[in-house]
Protein backbone atom coordinates (compact mmCIF):
# COMPACT_ATOMS: atom_id res chain seq x y z
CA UNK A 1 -4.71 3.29 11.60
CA UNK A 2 -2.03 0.96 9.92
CA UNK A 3 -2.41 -1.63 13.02
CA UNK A 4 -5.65 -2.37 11.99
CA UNK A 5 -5.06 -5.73 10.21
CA UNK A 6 -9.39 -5.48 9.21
CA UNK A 7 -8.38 -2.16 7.42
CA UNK A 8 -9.68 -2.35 3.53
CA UNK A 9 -6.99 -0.92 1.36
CA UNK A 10 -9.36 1.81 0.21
CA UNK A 11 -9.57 3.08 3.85
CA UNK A 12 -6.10 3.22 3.83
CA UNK A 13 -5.38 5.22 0.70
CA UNK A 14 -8.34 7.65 1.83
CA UNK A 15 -6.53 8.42 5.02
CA UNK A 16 -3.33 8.43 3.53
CA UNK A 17 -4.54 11.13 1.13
CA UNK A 18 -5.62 13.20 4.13
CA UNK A 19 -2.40 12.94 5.57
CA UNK A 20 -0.66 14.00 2.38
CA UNK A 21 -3.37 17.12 2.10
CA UNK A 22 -2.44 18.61 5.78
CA UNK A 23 1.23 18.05 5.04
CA UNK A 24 1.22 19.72 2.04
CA UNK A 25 -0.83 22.53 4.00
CA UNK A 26 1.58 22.78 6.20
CA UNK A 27 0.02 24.82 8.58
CA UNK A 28 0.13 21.87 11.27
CA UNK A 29 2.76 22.47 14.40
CA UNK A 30 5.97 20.56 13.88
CA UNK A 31 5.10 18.14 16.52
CA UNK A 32 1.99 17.27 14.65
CA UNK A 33 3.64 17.30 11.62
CA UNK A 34 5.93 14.56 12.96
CA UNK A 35 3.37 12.67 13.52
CA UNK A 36 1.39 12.90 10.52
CA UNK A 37 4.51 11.59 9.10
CA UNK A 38 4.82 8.73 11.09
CA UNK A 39 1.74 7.77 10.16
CA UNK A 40 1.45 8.33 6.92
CA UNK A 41 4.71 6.28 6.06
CA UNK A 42 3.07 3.36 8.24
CA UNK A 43 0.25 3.55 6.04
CA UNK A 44 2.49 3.88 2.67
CA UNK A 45 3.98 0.46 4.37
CA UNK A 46 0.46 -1.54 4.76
CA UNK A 47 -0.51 -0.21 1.24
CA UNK A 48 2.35 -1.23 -0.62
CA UNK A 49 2.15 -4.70 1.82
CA UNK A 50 -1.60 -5.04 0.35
CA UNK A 51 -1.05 -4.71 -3.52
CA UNK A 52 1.84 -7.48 -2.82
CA UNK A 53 0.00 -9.63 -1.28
CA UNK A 54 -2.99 -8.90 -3.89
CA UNK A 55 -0.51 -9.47 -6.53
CA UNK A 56 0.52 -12.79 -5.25
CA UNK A 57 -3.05 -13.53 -4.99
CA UNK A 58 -3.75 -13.42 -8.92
CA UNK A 59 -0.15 -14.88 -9.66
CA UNK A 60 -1.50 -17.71 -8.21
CA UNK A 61 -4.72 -17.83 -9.37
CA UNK A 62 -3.25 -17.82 -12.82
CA UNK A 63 -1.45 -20.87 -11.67
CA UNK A 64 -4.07 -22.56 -10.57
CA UNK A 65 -6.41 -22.39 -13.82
CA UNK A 66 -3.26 -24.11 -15.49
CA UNK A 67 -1.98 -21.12 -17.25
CA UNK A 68 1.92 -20.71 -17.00
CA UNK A 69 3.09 -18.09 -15.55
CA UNK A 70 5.80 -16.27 -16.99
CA UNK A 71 5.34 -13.42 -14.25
CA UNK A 72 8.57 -12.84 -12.15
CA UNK A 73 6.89 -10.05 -8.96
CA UNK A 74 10.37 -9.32 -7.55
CA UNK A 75 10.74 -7.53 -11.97
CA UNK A 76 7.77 -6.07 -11.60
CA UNK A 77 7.13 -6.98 -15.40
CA UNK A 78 6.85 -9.65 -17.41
CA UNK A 79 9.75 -12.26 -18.42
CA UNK A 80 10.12 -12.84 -22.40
């Protein structure tokens, strides 16, 4: 699950999707539902964590071949 800090992102988003699937089902006793819940928004967490961190990745990467970035992550777009 989410804990695992080995997890690939695509694992993540597969069993995120299977979460979202049985929830949307909702044939699932509340008690499970609860807990599909729970651990679907830890995985939504570690997701969104990964494509941050992968985005700071290439941000710098950009900076490092000497290319100025004009990038601001917290705007989510580009700064003119």
């Amino acid at each position: 699950m989410a804990e695992d800090k080995n997890m690939q992102f695509e694992q993540a988003m597969h069993q995120l999707e299977e979460i979202v699937q049985k929830l949307e089902a909702g044939e699932a006793p509340l008690d499970d539902t609860i807990t599909l819940y729970k651990q679907g928004m830890e995985l939504s967490a570690y997701c969104q964590k990964k494509l941050q961190n992968a985005e700071k990745q290439l941000i710098r990467m950009i900076d490092q071949e000497g290319n100025e970035s004009s990038f601001d992550p917290t705007a989510g777009e580009p700064n003119e």
